[in-house]
Every structure is written in structure tokens, then in C-alpha cells.
PDB file of N, CA and C in Angstrom:
ATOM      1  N   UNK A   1       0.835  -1.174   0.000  1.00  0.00           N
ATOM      2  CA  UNK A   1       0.000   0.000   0.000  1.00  0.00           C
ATOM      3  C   UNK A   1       0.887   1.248   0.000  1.00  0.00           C
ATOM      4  N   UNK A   2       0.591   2.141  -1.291  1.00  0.00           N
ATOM      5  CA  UNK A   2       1.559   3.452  -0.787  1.00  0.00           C
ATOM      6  C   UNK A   2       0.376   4.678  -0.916  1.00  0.00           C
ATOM      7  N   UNK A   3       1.650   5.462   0.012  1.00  0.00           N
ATOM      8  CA  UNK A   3       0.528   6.433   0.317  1.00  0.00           C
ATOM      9  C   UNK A   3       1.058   8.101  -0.400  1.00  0.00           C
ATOM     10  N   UNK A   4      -0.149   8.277  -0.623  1.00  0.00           N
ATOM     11  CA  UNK A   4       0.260   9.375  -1.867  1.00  0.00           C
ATOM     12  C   UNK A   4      -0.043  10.804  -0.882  1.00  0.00           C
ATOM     13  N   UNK A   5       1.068  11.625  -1.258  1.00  0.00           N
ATOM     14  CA  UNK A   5       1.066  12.715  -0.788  1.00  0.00           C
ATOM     15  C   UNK A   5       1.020  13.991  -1.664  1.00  0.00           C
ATOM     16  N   UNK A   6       0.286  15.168  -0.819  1.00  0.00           N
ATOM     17  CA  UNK A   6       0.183  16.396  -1.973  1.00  0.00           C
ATOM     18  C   UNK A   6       1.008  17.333  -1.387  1.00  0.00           C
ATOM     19  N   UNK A   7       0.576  18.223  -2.302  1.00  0.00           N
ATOM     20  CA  UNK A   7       2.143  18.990  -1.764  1.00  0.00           C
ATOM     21  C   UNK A   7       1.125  20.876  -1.448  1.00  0.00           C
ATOM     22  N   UNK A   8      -0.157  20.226  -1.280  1.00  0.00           N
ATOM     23  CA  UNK A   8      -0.849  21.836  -0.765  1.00  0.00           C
ATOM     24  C   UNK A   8      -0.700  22.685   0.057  1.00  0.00           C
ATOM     25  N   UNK A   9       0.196  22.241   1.170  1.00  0.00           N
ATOM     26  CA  UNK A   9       0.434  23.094   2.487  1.00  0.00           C
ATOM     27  C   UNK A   9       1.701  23.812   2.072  1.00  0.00           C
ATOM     28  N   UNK A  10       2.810  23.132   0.851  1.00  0.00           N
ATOM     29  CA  UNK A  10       4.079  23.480   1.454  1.00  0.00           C
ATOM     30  C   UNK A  10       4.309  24.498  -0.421  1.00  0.00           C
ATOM     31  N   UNK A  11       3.039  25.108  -1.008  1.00  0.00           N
ATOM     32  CA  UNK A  11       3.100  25.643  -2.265  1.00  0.00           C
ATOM     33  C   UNK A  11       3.301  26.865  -1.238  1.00  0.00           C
ATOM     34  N   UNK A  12       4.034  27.774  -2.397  1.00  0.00           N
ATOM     35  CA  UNK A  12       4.570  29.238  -2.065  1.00  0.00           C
ATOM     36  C   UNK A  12       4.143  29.814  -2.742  1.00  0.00           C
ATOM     37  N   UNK A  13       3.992  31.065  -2.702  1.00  0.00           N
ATOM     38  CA  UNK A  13       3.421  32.363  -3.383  1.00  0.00           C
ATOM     39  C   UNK A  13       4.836  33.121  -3.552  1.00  0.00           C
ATOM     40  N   UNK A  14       4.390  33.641  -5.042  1.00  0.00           N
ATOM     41  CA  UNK A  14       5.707  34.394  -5.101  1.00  0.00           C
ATOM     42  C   UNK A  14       5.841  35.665  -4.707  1.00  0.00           C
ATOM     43  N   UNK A  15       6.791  36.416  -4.212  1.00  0.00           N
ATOM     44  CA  UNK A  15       6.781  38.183  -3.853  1.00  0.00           C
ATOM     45  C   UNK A  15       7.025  37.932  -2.689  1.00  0.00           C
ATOM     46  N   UNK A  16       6.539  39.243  -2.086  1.00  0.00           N
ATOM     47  CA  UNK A  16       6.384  39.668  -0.782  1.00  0.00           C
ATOM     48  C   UNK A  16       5.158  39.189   0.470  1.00  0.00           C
ATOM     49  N   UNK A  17       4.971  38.036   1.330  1.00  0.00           N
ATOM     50  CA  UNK A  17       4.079  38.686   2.298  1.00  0.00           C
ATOM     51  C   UNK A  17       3.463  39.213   2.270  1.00  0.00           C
ATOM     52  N   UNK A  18       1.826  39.323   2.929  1.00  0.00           N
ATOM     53  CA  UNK A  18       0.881  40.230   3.208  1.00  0.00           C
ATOM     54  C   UNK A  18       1.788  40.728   4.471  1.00  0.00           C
ATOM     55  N   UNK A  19       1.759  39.498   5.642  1.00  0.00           N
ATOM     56  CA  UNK A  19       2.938  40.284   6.926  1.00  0.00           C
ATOM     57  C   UNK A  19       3.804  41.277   7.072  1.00  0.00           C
ATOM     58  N   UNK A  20       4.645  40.148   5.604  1.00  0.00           N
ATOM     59  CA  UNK A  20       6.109  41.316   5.491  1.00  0.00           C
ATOM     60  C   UNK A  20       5.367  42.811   5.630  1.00  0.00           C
ATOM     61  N   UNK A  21       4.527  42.494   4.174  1.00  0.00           N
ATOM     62  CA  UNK A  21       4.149  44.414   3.675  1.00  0.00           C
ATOM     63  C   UNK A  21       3.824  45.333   4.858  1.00  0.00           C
ATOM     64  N   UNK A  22       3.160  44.420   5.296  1.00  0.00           N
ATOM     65  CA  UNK A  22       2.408  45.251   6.742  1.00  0.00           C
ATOM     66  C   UNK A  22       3.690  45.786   8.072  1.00  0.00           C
ATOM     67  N   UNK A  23       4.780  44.945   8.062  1.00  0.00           N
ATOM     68  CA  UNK A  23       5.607  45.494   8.697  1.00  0.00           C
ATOM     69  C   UNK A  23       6.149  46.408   8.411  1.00  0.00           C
ATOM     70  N   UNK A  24       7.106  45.924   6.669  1.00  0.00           N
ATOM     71  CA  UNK A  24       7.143  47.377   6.209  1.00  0.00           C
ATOM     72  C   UNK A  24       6.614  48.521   6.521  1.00  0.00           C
ATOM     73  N   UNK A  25       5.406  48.329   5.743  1.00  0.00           N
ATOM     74  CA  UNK A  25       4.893  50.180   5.849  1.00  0.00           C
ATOM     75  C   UNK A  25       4.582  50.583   7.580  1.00  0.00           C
ATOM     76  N   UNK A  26       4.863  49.540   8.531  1.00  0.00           N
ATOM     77  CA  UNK A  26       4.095  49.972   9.728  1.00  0.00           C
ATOM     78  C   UNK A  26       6.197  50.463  10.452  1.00  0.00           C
ATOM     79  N   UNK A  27       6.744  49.876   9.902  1.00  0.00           N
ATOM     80  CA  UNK A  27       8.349  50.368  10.243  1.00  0.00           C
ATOM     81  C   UNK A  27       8.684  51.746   9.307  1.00  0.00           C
ATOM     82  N   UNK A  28       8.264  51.699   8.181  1.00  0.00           N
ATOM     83  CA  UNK A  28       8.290  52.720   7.499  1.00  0.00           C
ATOM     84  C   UNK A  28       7.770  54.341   7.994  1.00  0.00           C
ATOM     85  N   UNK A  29       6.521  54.365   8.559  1.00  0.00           N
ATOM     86  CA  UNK A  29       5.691  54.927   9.151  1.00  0.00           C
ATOM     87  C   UNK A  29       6.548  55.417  10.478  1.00  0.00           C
ATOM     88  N   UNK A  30       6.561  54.688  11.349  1.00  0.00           N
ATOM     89  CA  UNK A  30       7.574  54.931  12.756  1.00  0.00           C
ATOM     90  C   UNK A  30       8.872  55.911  12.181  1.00  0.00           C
ATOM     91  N   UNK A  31       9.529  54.836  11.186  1.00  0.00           N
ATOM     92  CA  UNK A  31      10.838  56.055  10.999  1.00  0.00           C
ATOM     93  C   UNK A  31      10.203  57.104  10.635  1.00  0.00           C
ATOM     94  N   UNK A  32       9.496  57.821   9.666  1.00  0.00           N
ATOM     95  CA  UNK A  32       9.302  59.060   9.268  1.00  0.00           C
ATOM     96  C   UNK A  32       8.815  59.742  10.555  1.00  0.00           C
ATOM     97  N   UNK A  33       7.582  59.274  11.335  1.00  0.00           N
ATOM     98  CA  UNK A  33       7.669  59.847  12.340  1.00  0.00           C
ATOM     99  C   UNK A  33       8.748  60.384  13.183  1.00  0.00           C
ATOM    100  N   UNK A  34       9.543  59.129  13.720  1.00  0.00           N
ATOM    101  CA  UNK A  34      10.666  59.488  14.555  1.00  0.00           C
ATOM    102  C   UNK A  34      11.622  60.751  13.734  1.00  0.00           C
ATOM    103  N   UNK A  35      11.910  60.771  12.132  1.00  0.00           N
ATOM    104  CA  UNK A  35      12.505  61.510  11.638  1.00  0.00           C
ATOM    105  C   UNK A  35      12.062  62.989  12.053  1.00  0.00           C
ATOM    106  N   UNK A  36      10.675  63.055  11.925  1.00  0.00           N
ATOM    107  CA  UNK A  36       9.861  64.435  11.643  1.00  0.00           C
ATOM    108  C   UNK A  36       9.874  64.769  13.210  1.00  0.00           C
ATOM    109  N   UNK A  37      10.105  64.335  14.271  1.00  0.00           N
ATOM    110  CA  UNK A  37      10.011  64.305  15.416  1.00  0.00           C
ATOM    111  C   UNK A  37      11.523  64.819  15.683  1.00  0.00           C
ATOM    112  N   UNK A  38      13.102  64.604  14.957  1.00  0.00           N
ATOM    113  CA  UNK A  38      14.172  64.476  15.114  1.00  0.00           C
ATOM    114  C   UNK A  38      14.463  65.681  14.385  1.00  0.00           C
ATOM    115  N   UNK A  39      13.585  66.219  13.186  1.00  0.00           N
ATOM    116  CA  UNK A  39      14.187  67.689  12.502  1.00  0.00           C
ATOM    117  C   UNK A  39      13.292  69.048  13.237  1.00  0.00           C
ATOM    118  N   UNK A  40      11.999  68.663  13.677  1.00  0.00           N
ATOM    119  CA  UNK A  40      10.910  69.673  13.501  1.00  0.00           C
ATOM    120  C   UNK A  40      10.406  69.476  15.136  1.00  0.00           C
ATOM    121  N   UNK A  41      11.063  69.152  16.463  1.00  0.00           N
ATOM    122  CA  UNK A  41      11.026  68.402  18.129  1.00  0.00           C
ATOM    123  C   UNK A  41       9.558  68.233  17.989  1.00  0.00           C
ATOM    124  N   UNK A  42       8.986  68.932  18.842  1.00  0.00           N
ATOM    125  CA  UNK A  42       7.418  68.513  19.639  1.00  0.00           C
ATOM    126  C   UNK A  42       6.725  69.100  18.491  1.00  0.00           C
ATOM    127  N   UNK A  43       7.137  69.964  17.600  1.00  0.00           N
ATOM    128  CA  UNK A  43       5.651  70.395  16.550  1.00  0.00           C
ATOM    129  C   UNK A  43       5.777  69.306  15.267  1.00  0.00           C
ATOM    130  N   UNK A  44       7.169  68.356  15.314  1.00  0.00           N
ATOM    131  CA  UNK A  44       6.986  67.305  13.728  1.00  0.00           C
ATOM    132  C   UNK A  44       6.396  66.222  14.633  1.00  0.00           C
ATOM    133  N   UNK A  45       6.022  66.301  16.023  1.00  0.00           N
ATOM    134  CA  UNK A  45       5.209  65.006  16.397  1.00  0.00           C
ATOM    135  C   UNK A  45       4.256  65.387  16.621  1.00  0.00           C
ATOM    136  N   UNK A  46       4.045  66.460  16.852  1.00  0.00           N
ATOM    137  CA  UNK A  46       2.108  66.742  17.037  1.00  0.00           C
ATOM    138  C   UNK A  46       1.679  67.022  15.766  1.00  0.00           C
ATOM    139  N   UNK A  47       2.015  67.571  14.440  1.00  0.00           N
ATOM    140  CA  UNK A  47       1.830  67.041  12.946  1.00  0.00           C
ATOM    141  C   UNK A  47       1.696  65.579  13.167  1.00  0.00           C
ATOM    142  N   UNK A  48       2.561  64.900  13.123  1.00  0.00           N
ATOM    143  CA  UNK A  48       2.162  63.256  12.914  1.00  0.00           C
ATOM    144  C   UNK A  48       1.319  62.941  13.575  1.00  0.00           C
ATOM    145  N   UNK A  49       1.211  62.963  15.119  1.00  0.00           N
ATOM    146  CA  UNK A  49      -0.015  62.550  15.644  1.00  0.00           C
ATOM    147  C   UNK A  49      -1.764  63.221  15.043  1.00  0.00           C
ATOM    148  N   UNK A  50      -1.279  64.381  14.579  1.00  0.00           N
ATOM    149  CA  UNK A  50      -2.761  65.009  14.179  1.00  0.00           C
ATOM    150  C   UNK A  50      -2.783  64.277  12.636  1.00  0.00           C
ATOM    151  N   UNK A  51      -2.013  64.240  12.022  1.00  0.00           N
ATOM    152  CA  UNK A  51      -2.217  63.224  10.578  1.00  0.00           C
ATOM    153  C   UNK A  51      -3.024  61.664  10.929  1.00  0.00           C
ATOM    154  N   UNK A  52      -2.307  61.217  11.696  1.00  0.00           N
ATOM    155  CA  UNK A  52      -2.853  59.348  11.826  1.00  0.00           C
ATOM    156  C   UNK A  52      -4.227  59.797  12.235  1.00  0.00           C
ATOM    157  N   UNK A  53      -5.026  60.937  12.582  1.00  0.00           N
ATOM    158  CA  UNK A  53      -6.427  61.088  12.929  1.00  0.00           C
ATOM    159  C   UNK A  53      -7.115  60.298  12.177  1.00  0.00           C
ATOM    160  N   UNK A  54      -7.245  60.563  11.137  1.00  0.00           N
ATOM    161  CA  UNK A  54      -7.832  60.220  10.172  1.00  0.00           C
ATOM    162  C   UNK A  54      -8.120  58.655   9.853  1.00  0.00           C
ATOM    163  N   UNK A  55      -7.224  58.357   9.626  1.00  0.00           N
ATOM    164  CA  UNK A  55      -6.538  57.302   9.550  1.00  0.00           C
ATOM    165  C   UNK A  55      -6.961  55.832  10.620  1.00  0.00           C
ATOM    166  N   UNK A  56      -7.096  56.405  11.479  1.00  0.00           N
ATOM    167  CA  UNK A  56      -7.222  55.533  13.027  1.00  0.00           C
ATOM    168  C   UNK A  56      -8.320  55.189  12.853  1.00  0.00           C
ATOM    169  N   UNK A  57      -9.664  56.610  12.630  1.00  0.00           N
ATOM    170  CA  UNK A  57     -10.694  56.594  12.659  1.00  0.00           C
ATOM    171  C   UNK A  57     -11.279  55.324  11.301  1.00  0.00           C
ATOM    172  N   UNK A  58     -10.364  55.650  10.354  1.00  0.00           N
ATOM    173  CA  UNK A  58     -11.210  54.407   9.680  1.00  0.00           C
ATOM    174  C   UNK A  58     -11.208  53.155   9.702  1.00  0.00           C
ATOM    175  N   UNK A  59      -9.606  53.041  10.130  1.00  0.00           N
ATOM    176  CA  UNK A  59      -9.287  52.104  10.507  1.00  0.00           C
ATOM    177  C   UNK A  59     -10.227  51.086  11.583  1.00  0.00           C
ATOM    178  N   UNK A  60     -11.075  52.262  12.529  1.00  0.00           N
ATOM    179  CA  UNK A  60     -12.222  51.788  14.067  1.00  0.00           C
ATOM    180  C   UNK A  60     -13.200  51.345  12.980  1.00  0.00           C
ATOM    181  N   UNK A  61     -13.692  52.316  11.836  1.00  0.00           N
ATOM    182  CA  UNK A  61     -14.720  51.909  11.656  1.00  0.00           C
ATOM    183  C   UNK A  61     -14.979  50.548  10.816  1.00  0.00           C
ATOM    184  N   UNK A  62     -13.136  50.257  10.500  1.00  0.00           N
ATOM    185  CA  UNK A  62     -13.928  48.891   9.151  1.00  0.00           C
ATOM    186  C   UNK A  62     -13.547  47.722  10.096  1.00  0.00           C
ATOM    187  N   UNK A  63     -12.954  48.221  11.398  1.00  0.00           N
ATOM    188  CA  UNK A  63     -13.043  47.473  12.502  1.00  0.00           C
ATOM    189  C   UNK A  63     -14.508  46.431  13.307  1.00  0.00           C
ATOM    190  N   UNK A  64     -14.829  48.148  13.430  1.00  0.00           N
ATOM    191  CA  UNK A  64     -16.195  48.115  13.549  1.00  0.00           C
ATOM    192  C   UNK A  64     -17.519  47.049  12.556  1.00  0.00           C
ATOM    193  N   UNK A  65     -17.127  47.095  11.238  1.00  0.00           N
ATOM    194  CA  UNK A  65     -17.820  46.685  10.642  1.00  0.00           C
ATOM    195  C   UNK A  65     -17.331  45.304  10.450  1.00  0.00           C
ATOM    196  N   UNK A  66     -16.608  45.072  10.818  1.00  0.00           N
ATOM    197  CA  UNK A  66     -15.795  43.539   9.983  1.00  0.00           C
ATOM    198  C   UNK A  66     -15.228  43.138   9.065  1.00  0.00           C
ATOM    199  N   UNK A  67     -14.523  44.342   8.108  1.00  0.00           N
ATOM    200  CA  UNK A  67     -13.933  44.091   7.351  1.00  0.00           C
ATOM    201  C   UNK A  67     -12.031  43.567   7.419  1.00  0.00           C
TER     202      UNK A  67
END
């Protein structure tokens, strides 16, 4: 008796990660902050913090919804 094996778990996708990407842009994001925080002190971080407003908020709402 032999036993036949597939090979569905161990197929790869080519490129980048959904993960990776998401680290990226979420490391990406931090440095510019920290940058804008490092040329421009407490007013390039209260710009950044007042920018992600937006942002957060939709982020709650497709939260919110289940997307």
C-alpha cells in the first residue's frame, strides 16, 4: 500500500508577504515619524499625531464593521 502525498500546504506564493508588507509600511511609518520628530522636536510630532487622525478613525470603523 503506498501512500500518496500532496504537496498543498508546502506551495509558495511568489513576492512579498501580506505580513512582510504590513511590517514594512508599519516600520516605514515609525521612521518618518521618529525623523519628523528628530528635525521639527514637539511640533513634527504633534503634525504626525494630528495626521494618523484620520486614519485611526477608519481604521475603528472597518473594525467596527468587519472588514
Amino acid at each position: 500500500m503506498t501512500v500518496a502525498t500532496t504537496d498543498t500546504m508546502t506551495t509558495r506564493r511568489e513576492g512579498i508577504s501580506d505580513e512582510r508588507a504590513a511590517g514594512l509600511v508599519a516600520l516605514t511609518i515609525i521612521g518618518l515619524f521618529a525623523g519628523s520628530t528628530a528635525l521639527w522636536g514637539l511640533v513634527g510630532l504633534a503634525m504626525a499625531a494630528l495626521s494618523m487622525v484620520p486614519v485611526i478613525y477608519v481604521v475603528l470603523l472597518l473594525i467596527t464593521v468587519g472588514k
